[in-house]
PDB file of N, CA and C in Angstrom:
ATOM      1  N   UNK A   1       0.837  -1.187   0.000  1.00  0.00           N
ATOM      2  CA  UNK A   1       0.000   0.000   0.000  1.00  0.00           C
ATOM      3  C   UNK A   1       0.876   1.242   0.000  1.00  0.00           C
ATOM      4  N   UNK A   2       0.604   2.081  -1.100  1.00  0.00           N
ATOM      5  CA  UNK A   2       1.820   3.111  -0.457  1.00  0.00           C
ATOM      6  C   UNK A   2       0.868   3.949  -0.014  1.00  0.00           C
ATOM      7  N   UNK A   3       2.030   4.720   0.729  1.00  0.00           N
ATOM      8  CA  UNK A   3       1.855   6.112   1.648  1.00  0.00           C
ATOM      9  C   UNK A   3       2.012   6.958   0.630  1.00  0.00           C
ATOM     10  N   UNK A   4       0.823   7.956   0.833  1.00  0.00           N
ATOM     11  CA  UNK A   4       0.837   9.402   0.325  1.00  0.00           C
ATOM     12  C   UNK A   4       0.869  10.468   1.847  1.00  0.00           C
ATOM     13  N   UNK A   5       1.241  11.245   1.292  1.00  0.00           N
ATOM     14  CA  UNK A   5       1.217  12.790   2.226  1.00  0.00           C
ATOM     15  C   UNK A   5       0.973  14.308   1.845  1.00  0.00           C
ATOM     16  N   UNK A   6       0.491  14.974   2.395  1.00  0.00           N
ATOM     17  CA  UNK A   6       0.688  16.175   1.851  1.00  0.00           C
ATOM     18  C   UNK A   6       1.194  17.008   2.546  1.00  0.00           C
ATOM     19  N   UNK A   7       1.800  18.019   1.844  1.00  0.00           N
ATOM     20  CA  UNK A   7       2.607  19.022   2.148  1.00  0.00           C
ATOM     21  C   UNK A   7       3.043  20.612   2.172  1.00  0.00           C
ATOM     22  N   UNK A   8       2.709  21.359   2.803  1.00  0.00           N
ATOM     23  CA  UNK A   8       2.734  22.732   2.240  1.00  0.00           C
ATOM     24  C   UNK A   8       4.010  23.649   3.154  1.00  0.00           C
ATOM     25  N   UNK A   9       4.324  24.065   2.434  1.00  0.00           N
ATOM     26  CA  UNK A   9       5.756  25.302   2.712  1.00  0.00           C
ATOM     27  C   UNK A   9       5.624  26.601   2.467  1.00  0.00           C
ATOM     28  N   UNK A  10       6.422  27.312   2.998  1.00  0.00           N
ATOM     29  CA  UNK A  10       6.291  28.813   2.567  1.00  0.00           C
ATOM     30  C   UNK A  10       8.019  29.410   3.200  1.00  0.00           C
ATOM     31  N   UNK A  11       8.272  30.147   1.820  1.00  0.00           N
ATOM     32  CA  UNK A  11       9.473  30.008   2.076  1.00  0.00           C
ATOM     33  C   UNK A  11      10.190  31.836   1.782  1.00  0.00           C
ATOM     34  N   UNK A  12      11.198  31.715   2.399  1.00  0.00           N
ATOM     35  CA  UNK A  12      11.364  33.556   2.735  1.00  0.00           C
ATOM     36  C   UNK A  12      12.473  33.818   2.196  1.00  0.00           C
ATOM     37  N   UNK A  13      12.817  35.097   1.942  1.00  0.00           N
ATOM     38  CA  UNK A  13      14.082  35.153   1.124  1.00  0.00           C
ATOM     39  C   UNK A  13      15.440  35.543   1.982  1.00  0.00           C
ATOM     40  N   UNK A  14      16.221  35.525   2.441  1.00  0.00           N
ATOM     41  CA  UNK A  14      16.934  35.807   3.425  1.00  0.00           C
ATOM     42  C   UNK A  14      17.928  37.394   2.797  1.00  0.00           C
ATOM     43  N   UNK A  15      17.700  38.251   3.277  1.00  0.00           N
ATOM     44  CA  UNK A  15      18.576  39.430   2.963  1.00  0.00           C
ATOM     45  C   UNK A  15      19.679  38.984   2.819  1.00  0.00           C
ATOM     46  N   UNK A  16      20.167  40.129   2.222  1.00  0.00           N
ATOM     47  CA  UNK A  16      21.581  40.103   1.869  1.00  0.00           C
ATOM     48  C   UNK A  16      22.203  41.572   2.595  1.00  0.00           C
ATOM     49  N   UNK A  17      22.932  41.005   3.524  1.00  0.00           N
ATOM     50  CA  UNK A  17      23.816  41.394   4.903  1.00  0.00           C
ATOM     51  C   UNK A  17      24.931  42.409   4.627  1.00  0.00           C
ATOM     52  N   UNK A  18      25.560  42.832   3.767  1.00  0.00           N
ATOM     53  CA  UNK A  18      26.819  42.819   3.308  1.00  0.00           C
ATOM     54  C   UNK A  18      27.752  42.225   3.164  1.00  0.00           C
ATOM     55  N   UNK A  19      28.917  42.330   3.588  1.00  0.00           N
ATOM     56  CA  UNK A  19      30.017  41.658   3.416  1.00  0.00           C
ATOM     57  C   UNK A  19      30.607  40.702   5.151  1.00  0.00           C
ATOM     58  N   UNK A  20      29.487  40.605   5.785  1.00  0.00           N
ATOM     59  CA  UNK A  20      29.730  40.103   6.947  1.00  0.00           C
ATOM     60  C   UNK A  20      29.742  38.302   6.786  1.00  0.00           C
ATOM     61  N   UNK A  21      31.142  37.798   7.082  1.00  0.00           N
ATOM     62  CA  UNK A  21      31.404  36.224   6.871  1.00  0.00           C
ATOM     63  C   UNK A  21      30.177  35.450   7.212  1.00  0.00           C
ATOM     64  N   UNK A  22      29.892  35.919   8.616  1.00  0.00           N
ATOM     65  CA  UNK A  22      28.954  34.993   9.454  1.00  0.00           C
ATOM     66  C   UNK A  22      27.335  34.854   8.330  1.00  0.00           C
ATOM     67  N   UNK A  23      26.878  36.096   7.612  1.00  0.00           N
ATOM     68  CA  UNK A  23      25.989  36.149   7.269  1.00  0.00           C
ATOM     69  C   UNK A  23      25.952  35.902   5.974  1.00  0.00           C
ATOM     70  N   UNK A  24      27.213  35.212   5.078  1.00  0.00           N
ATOM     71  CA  UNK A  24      27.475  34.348   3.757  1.00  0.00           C
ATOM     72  C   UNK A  24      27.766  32.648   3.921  1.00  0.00           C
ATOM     73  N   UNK A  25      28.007  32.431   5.082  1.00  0.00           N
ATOM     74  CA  UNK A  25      27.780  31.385   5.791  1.00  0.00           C
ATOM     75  C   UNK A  25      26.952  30.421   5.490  1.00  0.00           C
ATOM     76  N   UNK A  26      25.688  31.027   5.196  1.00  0.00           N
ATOM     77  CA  UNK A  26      24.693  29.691   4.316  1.00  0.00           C
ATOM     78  C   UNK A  26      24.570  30.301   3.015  1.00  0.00           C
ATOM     79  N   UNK A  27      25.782  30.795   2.126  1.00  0.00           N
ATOM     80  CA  UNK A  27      25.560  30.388   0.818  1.00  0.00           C
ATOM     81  C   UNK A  27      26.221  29.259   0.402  1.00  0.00           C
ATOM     82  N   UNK A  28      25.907  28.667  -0.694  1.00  0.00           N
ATOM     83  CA  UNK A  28      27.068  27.537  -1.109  1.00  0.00           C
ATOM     84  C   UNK A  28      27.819  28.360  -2.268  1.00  0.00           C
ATOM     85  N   UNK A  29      29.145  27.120  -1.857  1.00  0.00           N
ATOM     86  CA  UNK A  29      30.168  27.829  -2.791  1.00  0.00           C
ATOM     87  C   UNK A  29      30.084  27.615  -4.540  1.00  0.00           C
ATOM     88  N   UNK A  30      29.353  26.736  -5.330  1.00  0.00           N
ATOM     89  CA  UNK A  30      28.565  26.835  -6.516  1.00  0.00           C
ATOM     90  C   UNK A  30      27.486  27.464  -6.903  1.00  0.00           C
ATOM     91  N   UNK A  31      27.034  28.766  -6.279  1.00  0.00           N
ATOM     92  CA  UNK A  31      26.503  29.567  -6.325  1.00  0.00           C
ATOM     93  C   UNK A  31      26.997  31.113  -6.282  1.00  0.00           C
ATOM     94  N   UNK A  32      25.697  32.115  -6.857  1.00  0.00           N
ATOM     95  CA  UNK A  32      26.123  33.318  -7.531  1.00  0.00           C
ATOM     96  C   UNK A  32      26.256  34.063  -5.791  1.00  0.00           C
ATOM     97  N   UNK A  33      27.602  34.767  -5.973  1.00  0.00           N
ATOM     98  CA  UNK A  33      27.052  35.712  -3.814  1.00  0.00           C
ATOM     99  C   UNK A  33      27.442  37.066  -4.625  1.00  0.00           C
ATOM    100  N   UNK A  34      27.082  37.818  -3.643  1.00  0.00           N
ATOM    101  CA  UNK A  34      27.323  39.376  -3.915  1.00  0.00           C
ATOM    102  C   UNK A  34      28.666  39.413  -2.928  1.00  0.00           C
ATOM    103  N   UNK A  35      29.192  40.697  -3.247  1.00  0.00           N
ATOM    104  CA  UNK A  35      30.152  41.117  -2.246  1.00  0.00           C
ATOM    105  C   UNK A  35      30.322  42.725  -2.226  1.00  0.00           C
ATOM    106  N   UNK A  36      29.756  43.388  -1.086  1.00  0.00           N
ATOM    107  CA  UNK A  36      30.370  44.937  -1.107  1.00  0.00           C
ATOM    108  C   UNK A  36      32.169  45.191  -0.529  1.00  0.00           C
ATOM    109  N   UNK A  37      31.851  46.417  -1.840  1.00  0.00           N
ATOM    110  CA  UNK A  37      33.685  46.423  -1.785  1.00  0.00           C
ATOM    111  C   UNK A  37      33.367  47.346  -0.486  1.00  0.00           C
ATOM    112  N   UNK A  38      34.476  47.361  -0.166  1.00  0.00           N
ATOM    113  CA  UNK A  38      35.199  48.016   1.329  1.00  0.00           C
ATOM    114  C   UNK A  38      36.949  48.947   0.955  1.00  0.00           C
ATOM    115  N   UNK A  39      36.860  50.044   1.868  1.00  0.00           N
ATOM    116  CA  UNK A  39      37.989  50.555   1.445  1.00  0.00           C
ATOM    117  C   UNK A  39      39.511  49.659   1.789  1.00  0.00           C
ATOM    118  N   UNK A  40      39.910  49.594   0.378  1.00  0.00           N
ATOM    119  CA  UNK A  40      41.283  48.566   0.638  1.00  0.00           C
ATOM    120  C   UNK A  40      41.164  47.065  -0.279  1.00  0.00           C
ATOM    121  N   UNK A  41      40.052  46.850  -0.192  1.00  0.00           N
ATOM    122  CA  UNK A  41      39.771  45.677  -0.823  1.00  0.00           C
ATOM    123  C   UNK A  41      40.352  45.862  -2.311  1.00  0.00           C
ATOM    124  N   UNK A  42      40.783  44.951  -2.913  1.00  0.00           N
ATOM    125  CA  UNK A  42      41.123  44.295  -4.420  1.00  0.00           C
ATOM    126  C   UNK A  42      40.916  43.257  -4.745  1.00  0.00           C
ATOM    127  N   UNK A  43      40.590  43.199  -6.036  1.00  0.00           N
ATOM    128  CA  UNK A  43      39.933  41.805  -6.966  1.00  0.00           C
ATOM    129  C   UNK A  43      40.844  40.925  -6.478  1.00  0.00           C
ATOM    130  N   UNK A  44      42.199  41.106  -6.368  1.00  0.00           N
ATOM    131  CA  UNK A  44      43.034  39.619  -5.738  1.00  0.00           C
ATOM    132  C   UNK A  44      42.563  39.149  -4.748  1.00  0.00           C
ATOM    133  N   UNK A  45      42.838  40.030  -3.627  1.00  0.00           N
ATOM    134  CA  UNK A  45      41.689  39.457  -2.575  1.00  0.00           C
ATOM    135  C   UNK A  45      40.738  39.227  -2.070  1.00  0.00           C
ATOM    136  N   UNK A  46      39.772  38.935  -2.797  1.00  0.00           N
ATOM    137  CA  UNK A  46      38.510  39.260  -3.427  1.00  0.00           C
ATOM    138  C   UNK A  46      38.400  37.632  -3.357  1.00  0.00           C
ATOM    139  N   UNK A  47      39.050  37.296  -4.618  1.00  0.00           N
ATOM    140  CA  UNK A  47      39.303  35.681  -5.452  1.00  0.00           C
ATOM    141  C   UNK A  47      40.087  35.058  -4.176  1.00  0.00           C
ATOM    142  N   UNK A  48      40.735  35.595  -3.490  1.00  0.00           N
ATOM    143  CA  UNK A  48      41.207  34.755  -2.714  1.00  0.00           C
ATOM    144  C   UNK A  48      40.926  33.857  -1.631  1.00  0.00           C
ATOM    145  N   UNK A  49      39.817  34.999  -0.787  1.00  0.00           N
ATOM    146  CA  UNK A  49      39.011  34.805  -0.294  1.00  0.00           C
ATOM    147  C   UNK A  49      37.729  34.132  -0.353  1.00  0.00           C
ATOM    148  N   UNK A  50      37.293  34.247  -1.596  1.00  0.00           N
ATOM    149  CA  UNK A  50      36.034  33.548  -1.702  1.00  0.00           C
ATOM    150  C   UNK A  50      36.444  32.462  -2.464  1.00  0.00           C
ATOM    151  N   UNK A  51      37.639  32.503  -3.088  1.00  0.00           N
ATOM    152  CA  UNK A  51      37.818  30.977  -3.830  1.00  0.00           C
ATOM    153  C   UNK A  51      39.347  30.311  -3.589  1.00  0.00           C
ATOM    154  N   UNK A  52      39.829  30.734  -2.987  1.00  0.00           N
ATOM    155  CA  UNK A  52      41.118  30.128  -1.850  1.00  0.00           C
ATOM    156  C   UNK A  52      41.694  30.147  -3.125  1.00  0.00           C
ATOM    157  N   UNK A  53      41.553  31.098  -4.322  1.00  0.00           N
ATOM    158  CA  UNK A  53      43.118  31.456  -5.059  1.00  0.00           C
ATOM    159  C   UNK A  53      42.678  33.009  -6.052  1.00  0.00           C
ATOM    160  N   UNK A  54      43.752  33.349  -6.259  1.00  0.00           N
ATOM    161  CA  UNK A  54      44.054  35.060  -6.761  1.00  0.00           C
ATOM    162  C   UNK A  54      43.492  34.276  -8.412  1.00  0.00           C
ATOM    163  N   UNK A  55      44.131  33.561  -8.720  1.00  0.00           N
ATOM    164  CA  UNK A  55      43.877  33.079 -10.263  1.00  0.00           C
ATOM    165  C   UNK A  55      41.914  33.698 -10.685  1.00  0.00           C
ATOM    166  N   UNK A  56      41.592  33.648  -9.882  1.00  0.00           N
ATOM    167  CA  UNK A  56      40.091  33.561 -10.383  1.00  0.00           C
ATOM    168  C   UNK A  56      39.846  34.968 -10.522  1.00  0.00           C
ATOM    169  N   UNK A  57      40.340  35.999 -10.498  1.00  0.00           N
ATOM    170  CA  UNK A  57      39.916  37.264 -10.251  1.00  0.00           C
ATOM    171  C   UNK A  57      39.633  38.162 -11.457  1.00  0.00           C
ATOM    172  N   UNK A  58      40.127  37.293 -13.069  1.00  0.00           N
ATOM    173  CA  UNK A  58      39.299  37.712 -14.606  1.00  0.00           C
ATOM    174  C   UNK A  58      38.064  37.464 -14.356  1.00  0.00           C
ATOM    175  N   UNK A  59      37.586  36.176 -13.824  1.00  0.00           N
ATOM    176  CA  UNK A  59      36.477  35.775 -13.571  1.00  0.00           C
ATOM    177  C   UNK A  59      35.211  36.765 -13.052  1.00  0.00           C
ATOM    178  N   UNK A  60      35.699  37.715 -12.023  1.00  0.00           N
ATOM    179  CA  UNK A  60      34.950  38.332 -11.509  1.00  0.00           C
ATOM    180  C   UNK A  60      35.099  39.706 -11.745  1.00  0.00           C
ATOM    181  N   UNK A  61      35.735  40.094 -12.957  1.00  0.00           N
ATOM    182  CA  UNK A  61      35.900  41.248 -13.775  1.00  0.00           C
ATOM    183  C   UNK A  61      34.968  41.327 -14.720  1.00  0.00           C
ATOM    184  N   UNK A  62      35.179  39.727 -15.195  1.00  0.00           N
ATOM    185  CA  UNK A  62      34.303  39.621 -16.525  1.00  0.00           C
ATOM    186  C   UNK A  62      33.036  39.244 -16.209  1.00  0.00           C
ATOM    187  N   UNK A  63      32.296  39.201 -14.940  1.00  0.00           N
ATOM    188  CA  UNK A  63      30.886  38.935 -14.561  1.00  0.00           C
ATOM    189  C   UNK A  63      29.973  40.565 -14.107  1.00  0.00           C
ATOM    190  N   UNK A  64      31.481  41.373 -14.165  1.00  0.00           N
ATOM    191  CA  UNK A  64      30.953  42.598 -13.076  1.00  0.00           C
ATOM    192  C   UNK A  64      31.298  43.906 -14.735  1.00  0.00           C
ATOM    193  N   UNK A  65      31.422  43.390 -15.507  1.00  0.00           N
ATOM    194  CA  UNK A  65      32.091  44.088 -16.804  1.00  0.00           C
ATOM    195  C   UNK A  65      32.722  45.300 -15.902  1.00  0.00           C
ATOM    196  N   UNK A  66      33.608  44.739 -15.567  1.00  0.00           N
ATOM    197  CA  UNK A  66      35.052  45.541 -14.867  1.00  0.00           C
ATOM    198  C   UNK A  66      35.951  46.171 -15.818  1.00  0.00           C
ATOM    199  N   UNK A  67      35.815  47.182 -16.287  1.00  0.00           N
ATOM    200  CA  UNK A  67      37.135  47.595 -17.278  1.00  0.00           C
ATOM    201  C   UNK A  67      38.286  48.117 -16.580  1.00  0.00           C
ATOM    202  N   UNK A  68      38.601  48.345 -15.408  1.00  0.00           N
ATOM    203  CA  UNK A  68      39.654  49.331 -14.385  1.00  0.00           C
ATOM    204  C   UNK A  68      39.563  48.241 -12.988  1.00  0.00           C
ATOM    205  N   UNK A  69      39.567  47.124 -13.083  1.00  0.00           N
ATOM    206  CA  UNK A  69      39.429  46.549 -11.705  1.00  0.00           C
ATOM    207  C   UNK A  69      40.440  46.100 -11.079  1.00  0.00           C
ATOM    208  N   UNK A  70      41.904  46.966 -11.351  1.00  0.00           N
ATOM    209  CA  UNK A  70      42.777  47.740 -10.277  1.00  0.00           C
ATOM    210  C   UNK A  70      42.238  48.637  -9.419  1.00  0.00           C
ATOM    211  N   UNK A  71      41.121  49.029  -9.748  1.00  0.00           N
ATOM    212  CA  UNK A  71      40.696  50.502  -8.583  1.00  0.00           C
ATOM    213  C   UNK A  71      39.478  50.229  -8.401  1.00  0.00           C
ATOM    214  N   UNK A  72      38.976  49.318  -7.102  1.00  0.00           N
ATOM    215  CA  UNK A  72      37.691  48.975  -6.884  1.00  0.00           C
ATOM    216  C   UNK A  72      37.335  50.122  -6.405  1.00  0.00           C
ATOM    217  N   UNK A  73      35.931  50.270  -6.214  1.00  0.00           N
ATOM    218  CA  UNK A  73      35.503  51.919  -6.033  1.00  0.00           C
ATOM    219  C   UNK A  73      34.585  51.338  -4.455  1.00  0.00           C
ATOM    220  N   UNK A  74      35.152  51.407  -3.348  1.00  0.00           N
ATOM    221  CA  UNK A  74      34.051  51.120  -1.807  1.00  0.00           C
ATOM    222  C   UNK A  74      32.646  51.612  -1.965  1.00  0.00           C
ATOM    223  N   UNK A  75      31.883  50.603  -1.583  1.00  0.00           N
ATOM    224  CA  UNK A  75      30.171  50.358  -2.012  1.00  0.00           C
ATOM    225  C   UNK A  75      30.219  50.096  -2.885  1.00  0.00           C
ATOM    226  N   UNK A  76      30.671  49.971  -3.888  1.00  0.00           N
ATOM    227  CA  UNK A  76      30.421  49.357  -5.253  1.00  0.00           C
ATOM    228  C   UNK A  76      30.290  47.381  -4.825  1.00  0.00           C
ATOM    229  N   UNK A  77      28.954  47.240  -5.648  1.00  0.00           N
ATOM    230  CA  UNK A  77      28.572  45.753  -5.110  1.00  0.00           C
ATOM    231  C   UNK A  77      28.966  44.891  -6.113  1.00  0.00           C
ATOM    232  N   UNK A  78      29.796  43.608  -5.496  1.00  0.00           N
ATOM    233  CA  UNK A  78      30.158  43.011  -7.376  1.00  0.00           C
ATOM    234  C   UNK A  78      29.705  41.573  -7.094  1.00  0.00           C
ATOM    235  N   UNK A  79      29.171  41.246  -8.513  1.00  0.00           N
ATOM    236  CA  UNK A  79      28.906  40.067  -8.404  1.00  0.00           C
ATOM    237  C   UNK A  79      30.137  38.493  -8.573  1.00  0.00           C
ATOM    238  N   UNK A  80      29.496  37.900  -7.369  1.00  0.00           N
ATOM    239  CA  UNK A  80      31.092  36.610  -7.498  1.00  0.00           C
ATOM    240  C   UNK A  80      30.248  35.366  -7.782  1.00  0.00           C
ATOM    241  N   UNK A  81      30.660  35.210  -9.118  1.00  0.00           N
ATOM    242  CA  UNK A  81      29.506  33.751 -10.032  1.00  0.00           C
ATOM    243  C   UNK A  81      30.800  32.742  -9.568  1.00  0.00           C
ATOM    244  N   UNK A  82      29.974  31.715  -9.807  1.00  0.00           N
ATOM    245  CA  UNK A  82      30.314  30.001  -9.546  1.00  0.00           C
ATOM    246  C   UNK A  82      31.869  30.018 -10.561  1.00  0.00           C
ATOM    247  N   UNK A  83      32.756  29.754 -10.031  1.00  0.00           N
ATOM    248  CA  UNK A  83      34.049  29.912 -10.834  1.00  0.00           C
ATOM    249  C   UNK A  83      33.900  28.688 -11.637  1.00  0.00           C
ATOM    250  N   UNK A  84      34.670  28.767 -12.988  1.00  0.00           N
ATOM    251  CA  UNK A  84      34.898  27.420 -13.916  1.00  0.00           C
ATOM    252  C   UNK A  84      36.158  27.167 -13.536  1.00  0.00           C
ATOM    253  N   UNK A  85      36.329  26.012 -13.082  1.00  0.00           N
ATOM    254  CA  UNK A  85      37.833  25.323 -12.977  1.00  0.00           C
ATOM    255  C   UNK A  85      38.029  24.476 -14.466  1.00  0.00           C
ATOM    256  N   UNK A  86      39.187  24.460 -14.236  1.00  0.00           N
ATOM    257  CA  UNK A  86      39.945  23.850 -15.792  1.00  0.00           C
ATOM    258  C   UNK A  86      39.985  22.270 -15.316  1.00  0.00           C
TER     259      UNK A  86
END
């Protein structure tokens, strides 16, 4: 005999915090996160941080159409997509 059930959900969107670790914490790392720049911050450490290497940091030039991203501009929000590994 099978079992049926029913089921209903309702589901919420969780803000987006800034750049606070604790509150990126439940994103996964194959997924799109935001990140606000902060004064000091650079695309190297940027990639480094969110993807434990500097290599990835075209990646997030070319998602944010970065033409100057030697000179991140603080508050400026950039998007950090799912990196392609080789």
């Amino acid at each position: 005999n099978p079992l049926r059930a029913t089921l209903s959900a309702s589901f919420i969107q969780v803000p987006f915090a800034g750049n606070d670790r604790a509150s990126l914490s439940w994103q996964s790392p194959d997924i799109t996160k935001l990140h606000l720049v902060t004064a000091g911050d650079t695309i190297y450490n940027i990639a480094r941080n969110e993807y434990g290497s500097e290599s990835y940091y075209l990646q997030i030039a070319e998602a944010n159409d970065l033409k100057n991203y030697r000179r991140l501009v603080p508050g400026t929000q950039l998007i950090l997509p799912p990196v392609k590994t080789v």
